[in-house]
Protein backbone atom coordinates (compact mmCIF):
# COMPACT_ATOMS: atom_id res chain seq x y z
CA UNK A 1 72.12 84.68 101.73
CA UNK A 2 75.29 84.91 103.44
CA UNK A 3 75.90 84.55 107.27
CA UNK A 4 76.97 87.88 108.73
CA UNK A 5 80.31 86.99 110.00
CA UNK A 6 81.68 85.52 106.72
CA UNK A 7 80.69 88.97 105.59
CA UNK A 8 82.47 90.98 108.37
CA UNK A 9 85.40 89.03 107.73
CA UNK A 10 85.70 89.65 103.99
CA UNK A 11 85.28 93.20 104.47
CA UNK A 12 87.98 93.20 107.35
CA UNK A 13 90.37 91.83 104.91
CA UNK A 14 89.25 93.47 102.06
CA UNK A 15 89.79 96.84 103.73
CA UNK A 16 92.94 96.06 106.14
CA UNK A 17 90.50 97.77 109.15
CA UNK A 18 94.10 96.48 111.05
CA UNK A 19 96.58 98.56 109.61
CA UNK A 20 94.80 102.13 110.44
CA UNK A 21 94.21 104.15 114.12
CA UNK A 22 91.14 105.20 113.71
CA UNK A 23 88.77 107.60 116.12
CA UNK A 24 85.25 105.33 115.38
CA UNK A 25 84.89 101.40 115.13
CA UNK A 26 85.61 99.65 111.98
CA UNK A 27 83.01 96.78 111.60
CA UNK A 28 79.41 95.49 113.37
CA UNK A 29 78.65 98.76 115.70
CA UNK A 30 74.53 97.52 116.39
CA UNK A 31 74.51 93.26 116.01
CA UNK A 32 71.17 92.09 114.13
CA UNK A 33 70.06 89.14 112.08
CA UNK A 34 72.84 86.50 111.82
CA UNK A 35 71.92 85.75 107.97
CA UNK A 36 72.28 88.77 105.41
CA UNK A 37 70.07 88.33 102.26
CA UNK A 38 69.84 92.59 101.21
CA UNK A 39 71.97 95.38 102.77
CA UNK A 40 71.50 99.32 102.30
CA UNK A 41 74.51 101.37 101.72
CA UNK A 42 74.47 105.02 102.56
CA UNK A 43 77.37 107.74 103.66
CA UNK A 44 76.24 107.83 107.25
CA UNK A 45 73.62 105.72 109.37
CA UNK A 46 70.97 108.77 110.00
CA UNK A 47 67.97 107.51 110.86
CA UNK A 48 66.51 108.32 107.21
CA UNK A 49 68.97 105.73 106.21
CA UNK A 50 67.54 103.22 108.92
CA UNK A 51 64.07 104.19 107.95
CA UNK A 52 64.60 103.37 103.90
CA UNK A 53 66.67 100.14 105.44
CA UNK A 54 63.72 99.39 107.34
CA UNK A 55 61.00 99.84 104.58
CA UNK A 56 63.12 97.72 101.96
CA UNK A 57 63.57 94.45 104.45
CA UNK A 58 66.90 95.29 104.95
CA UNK A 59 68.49 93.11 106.93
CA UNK A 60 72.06 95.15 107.09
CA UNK A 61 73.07 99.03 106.84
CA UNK A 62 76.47 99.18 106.19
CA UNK A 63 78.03 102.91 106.12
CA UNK A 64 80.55 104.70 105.66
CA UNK A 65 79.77 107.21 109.12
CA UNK A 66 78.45 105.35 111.70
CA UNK A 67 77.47 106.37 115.47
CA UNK A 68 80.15 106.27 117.87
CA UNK A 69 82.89 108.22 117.58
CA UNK A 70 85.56 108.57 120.30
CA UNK A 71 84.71 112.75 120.46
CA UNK A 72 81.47 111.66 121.70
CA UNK A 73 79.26 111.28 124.86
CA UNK A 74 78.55 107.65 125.51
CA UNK A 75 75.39 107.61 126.92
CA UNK A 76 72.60 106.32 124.38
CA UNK A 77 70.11 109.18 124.96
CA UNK A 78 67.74 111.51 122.14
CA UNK A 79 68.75 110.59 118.55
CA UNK A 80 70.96 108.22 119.28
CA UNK A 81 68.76 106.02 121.44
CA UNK A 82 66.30 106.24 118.70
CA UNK A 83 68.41 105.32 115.91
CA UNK A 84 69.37 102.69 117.77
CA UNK A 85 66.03 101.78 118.89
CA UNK A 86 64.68 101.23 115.30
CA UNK A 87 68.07 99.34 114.22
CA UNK A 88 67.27 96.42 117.23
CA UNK A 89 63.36 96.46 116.14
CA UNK A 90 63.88 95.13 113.08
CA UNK A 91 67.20 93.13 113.50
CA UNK A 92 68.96 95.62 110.91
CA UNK A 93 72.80 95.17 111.52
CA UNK A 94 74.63 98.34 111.36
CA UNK A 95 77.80 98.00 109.66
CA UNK A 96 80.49 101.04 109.23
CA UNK A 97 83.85 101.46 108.06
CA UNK A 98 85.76 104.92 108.21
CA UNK A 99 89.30 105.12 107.36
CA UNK A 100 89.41 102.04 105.48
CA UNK A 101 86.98 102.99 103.54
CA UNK A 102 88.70 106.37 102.51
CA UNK A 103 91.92 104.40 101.89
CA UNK A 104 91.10 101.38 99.80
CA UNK A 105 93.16 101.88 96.67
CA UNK A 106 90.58 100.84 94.55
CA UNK A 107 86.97 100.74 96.50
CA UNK A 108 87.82 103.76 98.60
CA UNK A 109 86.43 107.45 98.61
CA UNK A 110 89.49 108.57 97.21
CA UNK A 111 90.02 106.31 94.53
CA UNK A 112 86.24 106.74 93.46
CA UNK A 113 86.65 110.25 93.37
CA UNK A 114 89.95 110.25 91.57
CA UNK A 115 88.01 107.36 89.08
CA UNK A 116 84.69 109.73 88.77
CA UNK A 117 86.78 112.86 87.39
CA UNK A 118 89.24 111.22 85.28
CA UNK A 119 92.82 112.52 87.72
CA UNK A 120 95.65 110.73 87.42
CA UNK A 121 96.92 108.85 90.58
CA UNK A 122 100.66 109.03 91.67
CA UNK A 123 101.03 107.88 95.21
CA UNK A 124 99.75 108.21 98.83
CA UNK A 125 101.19 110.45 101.44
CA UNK A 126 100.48 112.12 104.46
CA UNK A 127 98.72 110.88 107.88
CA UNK A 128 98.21 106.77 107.25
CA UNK A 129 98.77 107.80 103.54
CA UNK A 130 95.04 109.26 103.41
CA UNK A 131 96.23 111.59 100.89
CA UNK A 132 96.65 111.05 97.33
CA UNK A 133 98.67 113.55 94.79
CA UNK A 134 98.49 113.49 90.89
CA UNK A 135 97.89 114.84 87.64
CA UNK A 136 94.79 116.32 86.49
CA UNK A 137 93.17 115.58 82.83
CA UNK A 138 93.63 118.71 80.07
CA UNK A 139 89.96 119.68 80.43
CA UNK A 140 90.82 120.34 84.39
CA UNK A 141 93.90 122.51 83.72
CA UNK A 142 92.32 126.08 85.15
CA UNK A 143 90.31 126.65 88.03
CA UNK A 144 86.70 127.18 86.02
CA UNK A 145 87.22 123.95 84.29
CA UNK A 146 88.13 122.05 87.42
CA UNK A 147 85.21 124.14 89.34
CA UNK A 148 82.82 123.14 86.41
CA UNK A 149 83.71 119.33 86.53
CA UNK A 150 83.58 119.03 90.35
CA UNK A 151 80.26 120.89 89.82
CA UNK A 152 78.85 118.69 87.01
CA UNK A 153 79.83 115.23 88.64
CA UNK A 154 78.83 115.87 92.51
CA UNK A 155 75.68 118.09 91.49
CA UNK A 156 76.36 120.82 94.25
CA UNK A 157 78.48 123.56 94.07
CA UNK A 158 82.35 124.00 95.35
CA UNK A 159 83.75 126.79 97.88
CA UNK A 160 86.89 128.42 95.94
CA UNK A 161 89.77 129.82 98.29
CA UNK A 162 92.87 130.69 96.15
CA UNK A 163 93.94 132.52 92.72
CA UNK A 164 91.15 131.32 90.76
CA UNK A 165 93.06 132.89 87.37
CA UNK A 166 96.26 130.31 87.43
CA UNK A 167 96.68 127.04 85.62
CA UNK A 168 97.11 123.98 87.15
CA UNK A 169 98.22 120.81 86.60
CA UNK A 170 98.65 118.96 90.02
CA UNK A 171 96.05 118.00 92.10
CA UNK A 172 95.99 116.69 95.52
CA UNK A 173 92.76 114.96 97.56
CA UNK A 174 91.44 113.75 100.59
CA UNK A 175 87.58 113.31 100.34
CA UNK A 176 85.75 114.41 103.54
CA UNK A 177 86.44 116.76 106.41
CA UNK A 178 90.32 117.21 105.42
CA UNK A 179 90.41 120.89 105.81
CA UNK A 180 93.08 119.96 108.27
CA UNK A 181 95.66 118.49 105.68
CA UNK A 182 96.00 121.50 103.58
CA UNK A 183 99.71 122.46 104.72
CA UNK A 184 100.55 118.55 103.68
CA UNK A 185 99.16 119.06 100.39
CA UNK A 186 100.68 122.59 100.17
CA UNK A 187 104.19 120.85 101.09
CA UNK A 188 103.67 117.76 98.83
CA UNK A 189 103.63 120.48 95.45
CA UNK A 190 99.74 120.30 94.85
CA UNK A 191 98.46 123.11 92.76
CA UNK A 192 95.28 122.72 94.11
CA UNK A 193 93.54 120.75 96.98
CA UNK A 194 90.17 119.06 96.63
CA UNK A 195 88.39 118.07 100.02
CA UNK A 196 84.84 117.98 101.37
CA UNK A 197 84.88 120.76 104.16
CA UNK A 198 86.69 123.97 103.88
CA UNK A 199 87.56 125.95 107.75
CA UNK A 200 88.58 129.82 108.36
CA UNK A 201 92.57 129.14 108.17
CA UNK A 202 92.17 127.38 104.48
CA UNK A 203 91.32 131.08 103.08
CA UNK A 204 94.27 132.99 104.00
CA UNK A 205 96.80 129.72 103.23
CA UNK A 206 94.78 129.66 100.10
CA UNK A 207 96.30 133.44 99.00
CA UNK A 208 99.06 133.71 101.08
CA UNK A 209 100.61 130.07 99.30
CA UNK A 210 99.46 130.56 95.89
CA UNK A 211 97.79 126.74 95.98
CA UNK A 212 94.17 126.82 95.45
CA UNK A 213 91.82 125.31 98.20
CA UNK A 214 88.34 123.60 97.23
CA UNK A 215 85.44 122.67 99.07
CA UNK A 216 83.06 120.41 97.13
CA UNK A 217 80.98 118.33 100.13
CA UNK A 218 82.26 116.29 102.77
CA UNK A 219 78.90 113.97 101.31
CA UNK A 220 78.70 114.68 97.84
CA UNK A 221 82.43 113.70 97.94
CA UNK A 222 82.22 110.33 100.22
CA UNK A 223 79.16 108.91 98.07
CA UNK A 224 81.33 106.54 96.26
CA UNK A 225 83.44 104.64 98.17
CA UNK A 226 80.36 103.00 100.06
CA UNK A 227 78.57 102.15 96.90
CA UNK A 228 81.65 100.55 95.43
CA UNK A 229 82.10 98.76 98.30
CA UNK A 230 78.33 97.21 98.08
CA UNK A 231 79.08 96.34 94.42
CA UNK A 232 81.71 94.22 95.82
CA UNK A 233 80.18 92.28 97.87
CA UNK A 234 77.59 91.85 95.24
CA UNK A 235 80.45 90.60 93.12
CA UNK A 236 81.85 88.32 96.02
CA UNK A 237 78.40 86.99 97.45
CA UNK A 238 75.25 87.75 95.20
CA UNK A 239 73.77 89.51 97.81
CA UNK A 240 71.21 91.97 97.36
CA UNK A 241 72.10 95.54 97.63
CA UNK A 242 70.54 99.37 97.26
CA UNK A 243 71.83 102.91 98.19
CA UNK A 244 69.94 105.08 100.11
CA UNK A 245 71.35 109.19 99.32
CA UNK A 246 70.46 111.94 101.19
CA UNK A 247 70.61 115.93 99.98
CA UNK A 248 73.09 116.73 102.43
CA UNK A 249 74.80 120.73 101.05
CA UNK A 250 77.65 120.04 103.87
């Protein structure tokens, strides 16, 4: 059992929550118990996630989406309110990071990703160096190999934009809804980009650039980061933890 703050403030430090601009809170967003024996990790704090946090005696949820984001209303109304509702019943403190979480050069969603299919990290770049640029492995070096890897590791199926004939060789990532960063990638010398969410304007860069564009799950691509993050405070504290997954396709 560890009290709650000593555990926000190793994960503060751990993650540097100070050194990124971020558009939710990084840390406690709903205050509950003030000693933590188990915690639930999951991708986002949906109120399945409560409910299984709930059921196992949970006594924090700590996530990598949590539930206020600046894009949002601020009134705590409908699913909200109710999320929040069962969170204060039971005392269940719900913890999120965002950015930080993406970032970490070893816990993060990108490094777990990058770790899970074997690429070969070179260095950061981009907006508050969320993307990453490297070298795939030789069994990654077309598109139906990379396709088929992505495939066999997150269990659900890519979206392919791009000339799906060519060879490649480097790779460029940012795990979640990075649709946004494929010029940066384009621009960096990727060969292909891997996010989680693929928009309209990624198809026509995708043939008009000659740099392939893949969509493999803004979830199925953000599982990891969280769940390394819970083995680390396993490591650090001997705390109790379980993740809680959800079939999300998007």
């Amino acid at each position: 059992m560890i009290k709650r703050q000593s555990l926000l403030n190793w994960c503060d430090e751990t993650l540097q929550v100070f050194q990124f601009k971020d558009y939710a809170p990084n840390g406690l967003q709903v205050e509950g118990r003030d000693e933590i024996s188990k915690i639930v990790t999951s991708v986002t704090a949906s109120q399945a996630a409560i409910d299984f946090a709930v059921a196992q005696g949970a006594d924090m949820l700590l996530v990598h989406h949590g539930m206020f984001w600046k894009s949002e209303p601020v009134t705590i109304t409908g699913w909200k309110r109710q999320r929040i509702a069962t969170l204060l019943a039971h005392q269940i403190n719900m913890v999120g990071y965002h950015l930080p979480l993406d970032a970490h050069p070893v816990l993060g969603n990108n490094a777990q990703l990058a770790a899970k299919l074997g690429w070969q990290f070179e260095r950061c770049f981009g907006e508050q160096n969320l993307l990453n640029i490297g070298n795939l492995p030789e069994n990654q070096q077309n598109v139906a190999q990379l396709v088929a890897q992505l495939e066999t590791v997150l269990q659900r199926k890519p979206v392919v934009a791009g000339n799906v004939q060519g060879s490649l060789k480097r790779v460029a990532w940012c795990t979640g809804g990075a649709q946004g960063y494929f010029q940066a990638a384009i621009d960096a010398g990727a060969d292909v980009f891997v996010t989680g969410e693929i928009s309209e304007a990624q198809y026509h860069l995708a043939n008009e650039t000659g740099v392939v564009f893949i969509s493999a799950g803004h979830h199925a691509t953000e599982r990891y980061g969280i769940q390394a993050l819970g083995n680390a405070i396993v490591a650090e504290f001997g705390v109790e933890t379980l993740f809680f997954d959800e079939n999300n396709p998007a």
